[in-house]
N, C-alpha and C. Protein backbone atom coordinates (compact mmCIF):
# COMPACT_ATOMS: atom_id res chain seq x y z
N UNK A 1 0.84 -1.18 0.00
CA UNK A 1 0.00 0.00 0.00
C UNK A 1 0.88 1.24 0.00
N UNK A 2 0.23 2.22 -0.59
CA UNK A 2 1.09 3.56 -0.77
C UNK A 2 0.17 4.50 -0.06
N UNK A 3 0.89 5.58 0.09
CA UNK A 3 -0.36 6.90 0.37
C UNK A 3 -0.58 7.41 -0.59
N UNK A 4 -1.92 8.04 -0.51
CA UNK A 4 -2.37 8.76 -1.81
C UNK A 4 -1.99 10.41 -1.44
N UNK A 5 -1.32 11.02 -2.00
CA UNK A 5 -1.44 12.55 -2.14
C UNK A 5 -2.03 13.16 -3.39
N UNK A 6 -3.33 13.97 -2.42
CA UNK A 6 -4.41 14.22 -3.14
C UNK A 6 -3.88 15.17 -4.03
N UNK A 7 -2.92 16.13 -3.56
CA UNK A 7 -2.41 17.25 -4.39
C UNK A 7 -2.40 16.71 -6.02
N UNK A 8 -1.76 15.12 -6.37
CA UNK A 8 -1.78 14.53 -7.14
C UNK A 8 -2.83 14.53 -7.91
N UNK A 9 -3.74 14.02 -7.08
CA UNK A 9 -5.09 13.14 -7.74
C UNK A 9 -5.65 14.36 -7.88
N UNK A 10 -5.45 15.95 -7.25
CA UNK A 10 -6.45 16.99 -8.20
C UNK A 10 -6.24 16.83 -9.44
N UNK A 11 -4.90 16.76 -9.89
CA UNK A 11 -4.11 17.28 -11.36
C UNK A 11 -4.74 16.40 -11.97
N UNK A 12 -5.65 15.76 -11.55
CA UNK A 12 -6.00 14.46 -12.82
C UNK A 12 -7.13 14.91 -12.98
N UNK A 13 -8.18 16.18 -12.58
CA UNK A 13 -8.76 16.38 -12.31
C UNK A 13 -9.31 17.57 -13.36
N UNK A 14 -9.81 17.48 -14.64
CA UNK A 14 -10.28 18.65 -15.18
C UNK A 14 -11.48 19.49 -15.12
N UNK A 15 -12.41 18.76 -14.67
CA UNK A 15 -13.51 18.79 -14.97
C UNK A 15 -14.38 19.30 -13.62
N UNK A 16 -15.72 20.39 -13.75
CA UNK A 16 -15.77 21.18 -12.30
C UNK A 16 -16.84 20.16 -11.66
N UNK A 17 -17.36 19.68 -10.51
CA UNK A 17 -18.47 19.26 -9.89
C UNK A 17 -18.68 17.99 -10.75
N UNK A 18 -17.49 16.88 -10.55
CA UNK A 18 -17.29 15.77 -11.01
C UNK A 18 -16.53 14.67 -9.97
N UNK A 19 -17.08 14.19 -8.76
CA UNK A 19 -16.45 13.99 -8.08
C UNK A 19 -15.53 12.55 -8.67
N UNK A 20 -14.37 12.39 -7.96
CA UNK A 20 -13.86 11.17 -7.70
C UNK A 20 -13.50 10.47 -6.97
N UNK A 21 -13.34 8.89 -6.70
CA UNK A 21 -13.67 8.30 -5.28
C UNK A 21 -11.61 8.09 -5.31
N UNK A 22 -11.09 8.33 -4.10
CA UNK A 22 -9.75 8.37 -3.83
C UNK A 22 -9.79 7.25 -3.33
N UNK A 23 -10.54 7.20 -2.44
CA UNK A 23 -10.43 5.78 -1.05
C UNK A 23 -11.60 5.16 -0.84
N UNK A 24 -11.58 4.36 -0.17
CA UNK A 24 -12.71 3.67 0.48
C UNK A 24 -12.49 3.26 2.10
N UNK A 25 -13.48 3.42 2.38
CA UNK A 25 -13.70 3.04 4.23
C UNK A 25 -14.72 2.63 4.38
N UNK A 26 -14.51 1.04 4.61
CA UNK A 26 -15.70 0.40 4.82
C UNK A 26 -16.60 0.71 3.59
N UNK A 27 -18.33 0.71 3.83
CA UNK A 27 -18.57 1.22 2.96
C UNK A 27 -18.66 2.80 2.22
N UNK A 28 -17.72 3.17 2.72
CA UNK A 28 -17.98 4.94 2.89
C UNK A 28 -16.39 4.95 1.50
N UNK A 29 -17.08 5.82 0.70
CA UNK A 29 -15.64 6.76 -0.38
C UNK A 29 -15.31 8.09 0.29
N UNK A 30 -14.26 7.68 -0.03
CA UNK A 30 -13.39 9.42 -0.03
C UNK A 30 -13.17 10.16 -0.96
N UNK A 31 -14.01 10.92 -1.73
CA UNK A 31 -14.10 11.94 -2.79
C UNK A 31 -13.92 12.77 -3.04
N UNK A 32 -12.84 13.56 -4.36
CA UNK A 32 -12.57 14.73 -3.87
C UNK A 32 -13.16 15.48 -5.29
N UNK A 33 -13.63 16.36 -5.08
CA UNK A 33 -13.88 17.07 -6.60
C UNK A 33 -13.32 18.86 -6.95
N UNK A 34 -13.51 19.40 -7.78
CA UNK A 34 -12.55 20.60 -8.09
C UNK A 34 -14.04 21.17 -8.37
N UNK A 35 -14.75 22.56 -7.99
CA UNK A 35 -16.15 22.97 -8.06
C UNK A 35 -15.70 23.91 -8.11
N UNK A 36 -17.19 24.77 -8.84
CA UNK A 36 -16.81 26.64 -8.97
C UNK A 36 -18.35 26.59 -9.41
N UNK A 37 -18.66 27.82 -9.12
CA UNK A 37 -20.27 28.23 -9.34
C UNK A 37 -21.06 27.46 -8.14
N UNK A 38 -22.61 27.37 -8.75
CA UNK A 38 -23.47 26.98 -7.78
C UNK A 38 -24.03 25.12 -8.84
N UNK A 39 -24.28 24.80 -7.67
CA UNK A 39 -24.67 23.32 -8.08
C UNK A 39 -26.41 23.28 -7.32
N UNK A 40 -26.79 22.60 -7.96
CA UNK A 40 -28.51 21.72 -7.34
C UNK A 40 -28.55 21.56 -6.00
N UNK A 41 -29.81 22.56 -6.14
CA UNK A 41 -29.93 22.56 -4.55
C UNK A 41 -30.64 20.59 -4.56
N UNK A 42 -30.08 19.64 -3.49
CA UNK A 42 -30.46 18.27 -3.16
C UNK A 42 -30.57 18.27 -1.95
N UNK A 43 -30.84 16.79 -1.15
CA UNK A 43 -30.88 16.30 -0.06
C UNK A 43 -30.27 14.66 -0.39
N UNK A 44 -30.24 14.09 0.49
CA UNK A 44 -29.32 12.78 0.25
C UNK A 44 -30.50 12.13 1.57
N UNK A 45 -31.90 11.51 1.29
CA UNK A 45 -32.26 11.30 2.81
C UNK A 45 -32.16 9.83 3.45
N UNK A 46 -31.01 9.02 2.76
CA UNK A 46 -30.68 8.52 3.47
C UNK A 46 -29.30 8.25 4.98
N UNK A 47 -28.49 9.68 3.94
CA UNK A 47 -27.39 9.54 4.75
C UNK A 47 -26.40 11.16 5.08
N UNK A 48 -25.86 11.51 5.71
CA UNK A 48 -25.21 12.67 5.65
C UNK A 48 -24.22 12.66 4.91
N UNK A 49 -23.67 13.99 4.89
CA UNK A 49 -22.65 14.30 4.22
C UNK A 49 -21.57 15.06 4.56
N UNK A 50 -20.29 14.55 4.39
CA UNK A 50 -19.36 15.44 5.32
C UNK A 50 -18.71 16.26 3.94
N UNK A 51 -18.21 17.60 4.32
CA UNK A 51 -17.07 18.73 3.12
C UNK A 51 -15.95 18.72 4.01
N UNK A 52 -15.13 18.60 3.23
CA UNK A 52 -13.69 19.31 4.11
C UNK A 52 -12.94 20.35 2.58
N UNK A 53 -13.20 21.21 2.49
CA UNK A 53 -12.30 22.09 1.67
C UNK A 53 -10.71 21.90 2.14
N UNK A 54 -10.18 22.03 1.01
CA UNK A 54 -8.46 21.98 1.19
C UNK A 54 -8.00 23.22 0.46
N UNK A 55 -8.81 23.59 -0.33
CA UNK A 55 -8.64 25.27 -0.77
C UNK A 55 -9.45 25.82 -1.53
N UNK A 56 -9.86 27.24 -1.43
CA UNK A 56 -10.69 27.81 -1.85
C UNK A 56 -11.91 28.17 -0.49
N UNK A 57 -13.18 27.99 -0.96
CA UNK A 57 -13.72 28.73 0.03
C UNK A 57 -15.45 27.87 -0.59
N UNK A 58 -15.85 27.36 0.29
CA UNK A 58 -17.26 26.55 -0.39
C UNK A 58 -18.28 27.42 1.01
N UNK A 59 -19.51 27.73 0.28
CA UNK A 59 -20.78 28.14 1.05
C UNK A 59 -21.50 26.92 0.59
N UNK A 60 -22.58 26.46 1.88
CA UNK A 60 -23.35 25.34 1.55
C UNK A 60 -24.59 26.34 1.96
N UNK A 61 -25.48 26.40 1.35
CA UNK A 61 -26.43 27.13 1.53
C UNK A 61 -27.61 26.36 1.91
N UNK A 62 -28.25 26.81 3.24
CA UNK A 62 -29.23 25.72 3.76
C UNK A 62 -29.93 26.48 3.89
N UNK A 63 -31.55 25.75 4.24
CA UNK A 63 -33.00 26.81 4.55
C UNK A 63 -32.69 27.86 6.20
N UNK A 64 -32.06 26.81 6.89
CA UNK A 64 -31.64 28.01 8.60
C UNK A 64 -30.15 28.57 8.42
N UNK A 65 -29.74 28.80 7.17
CA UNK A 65 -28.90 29.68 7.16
C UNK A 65 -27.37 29.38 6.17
N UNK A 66 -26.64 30.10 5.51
CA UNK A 66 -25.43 29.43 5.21
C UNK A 66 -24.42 28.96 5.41
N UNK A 67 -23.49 28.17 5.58
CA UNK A 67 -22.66 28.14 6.63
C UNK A 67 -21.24 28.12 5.59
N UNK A 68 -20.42 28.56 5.61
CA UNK A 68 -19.06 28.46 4.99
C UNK A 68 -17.82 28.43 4.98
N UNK A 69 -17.11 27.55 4.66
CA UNK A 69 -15.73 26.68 4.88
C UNK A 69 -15.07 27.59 3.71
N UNK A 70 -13.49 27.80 5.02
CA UNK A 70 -12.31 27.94 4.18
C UNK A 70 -11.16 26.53 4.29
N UNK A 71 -10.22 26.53 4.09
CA UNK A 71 -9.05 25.73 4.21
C UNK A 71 -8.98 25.23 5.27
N UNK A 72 -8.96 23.71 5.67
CA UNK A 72 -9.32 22.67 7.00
C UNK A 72 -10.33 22.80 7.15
N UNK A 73 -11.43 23.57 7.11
CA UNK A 73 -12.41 23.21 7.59
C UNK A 73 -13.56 22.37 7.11
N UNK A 74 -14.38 21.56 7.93
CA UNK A 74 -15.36 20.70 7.67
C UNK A 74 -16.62 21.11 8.31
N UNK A 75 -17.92 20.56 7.66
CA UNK A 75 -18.95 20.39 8.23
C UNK A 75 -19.99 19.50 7.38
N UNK A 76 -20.94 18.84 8.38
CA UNK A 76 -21.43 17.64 8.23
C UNK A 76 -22.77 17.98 7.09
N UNK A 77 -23.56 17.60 6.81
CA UNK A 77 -24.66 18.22 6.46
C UNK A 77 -25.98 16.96 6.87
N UNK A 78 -26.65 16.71 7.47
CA UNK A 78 -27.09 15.92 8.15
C UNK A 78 -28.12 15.41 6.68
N UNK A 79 -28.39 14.14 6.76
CA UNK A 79 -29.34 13.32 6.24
C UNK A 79 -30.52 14.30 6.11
N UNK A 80 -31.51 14.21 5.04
CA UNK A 80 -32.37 14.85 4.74
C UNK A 80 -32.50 16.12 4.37
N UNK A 81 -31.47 17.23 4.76
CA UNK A 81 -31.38 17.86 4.89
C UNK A 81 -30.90 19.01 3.37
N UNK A 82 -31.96 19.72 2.72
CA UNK A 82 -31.40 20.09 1.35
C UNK A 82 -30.87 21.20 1.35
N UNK A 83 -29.48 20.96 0.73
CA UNK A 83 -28.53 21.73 0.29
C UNK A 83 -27.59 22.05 -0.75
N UNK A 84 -27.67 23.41 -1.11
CA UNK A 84 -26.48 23.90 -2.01
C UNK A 84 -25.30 23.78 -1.49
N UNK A 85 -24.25 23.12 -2.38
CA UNK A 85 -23.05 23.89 -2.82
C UNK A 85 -22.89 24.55 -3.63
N UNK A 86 -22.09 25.75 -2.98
CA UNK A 86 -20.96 27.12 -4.13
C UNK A 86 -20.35 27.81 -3.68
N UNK A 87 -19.48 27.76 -5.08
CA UNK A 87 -18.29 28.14 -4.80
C UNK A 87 -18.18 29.62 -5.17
N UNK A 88 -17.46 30.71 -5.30
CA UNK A 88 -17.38 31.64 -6.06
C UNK A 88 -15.92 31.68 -6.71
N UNK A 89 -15.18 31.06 -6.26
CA UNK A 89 -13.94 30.61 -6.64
C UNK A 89 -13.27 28.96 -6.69
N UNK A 90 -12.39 28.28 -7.77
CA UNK A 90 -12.77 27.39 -7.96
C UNK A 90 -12.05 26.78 -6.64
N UNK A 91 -12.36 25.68 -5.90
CA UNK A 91 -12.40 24.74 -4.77
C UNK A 91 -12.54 23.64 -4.90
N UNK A 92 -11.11 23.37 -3.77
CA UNK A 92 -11.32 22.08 -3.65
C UNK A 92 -11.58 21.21 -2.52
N UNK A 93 -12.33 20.16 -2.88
CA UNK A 93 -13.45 19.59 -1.54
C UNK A 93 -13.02 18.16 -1.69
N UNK A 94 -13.19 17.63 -0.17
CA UNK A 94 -12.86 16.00 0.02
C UNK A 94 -14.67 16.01 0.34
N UNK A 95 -15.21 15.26 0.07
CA UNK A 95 -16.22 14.58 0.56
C UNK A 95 -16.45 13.33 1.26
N UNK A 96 -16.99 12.87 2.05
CA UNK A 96 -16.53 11.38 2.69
C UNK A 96 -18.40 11.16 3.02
N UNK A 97 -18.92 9.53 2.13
CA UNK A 97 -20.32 9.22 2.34
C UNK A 97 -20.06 7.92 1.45
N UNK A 98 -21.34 7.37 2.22
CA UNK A 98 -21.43 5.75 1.38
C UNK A 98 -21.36 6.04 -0.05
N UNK A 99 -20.48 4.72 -0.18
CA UNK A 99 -20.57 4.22 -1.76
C UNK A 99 -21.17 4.87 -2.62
N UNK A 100 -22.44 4.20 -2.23
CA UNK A 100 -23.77 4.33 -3.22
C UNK A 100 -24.47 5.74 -3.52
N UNK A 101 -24.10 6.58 -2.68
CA UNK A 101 -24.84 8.08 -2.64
C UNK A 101 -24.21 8.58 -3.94
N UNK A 102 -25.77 9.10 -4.45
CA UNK A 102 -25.14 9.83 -5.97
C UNK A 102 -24.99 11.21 -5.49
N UNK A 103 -24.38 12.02 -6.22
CA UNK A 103 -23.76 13.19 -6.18
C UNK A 103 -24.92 14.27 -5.97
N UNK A 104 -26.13 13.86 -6.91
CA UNK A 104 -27.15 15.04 -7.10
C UNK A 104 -27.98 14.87 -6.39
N UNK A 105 -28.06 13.89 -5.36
CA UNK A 105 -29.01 13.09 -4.72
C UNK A 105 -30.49 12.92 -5.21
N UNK A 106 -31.30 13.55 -4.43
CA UNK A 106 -32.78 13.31 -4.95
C UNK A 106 -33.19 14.32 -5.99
N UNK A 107 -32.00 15.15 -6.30
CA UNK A 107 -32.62 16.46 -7.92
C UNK A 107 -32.40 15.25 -9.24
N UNK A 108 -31.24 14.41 -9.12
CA UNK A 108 -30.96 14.39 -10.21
C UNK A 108 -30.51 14.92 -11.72
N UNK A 109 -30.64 14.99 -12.92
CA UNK A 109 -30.05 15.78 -13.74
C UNK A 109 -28.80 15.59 -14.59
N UNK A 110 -28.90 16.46 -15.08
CA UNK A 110 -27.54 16.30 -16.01
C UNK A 110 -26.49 16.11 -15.31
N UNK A 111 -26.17 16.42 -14.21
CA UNK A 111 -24.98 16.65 -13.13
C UNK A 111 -24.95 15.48 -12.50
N UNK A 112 -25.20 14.34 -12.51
CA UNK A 112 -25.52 13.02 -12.04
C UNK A 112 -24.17 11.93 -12.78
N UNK A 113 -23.48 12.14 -11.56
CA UNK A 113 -21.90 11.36 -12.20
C UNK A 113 -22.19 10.06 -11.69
N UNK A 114 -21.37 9.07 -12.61
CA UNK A 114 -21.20 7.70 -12.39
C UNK A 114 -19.99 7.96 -11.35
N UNK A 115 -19.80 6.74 -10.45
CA UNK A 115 -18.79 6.70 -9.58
C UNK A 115 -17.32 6.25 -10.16
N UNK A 116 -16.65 7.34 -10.29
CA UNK A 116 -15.22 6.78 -10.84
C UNK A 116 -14.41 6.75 -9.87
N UNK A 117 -12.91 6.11 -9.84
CA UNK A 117 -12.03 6.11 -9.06
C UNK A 117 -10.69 6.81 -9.58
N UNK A 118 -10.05 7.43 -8.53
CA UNK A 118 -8.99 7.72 -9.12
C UNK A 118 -7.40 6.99 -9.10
């Protein structure tokens, strides 16, 4: 086994609000994607969702308010719960959630990625 340095696995990375799975834990991926603009407002209601930005600056925009991450920081977004991501600058985000959770959750859409690995 090696470590993965993500710095790496951005550069492979062209494409905006396209996540890719780095790792796996248990059944949970470690995803990181490169985003800019605003994405579908969703909910995921089976499971939460964690952000950790590593740079740039992400607002998740929720109905009780927005909450927004710079560099290290994380926050969860609880099951059911519908939310935007955006960016105003382009960012980059680890995501960590089961396998199976699609990206757009319950909007669906054109923005609805198959699960790749990197």
């Amino acid at each position: 086994m090696t470590a993965i340095n993500l710095a790496d696995k951005f550069r492979l990375i062209d494409e905006q609000w396209s996540p890719r799975t780095v790792a796996t834990v248990n059944d949970y991926d470690v995803r990181i994607a490169k985003i800019q603009g605003e994405f579908e407002p969703h909910r995921h209601p089976e499971t939460d969702e964690l952000f950790l930005v590593l740079a740039g600056e992400l607002t998740i925009r929720l109905a009780d308010g927005d909450v927004t991450l710079g560099p290290g920081e994380i926050y969860v977004v609880p099951r059911g719960v519908e939310h935007q991501p955006c960016a105003k600058v382009e960012t980059q985000i680890v995501m960590f959630e089961p396998t199976t959770t699609v990206n757009t959750g319950d909007a669906g859409g054109p923005r609805t990625m198959p699960r790749v690995e990197l």
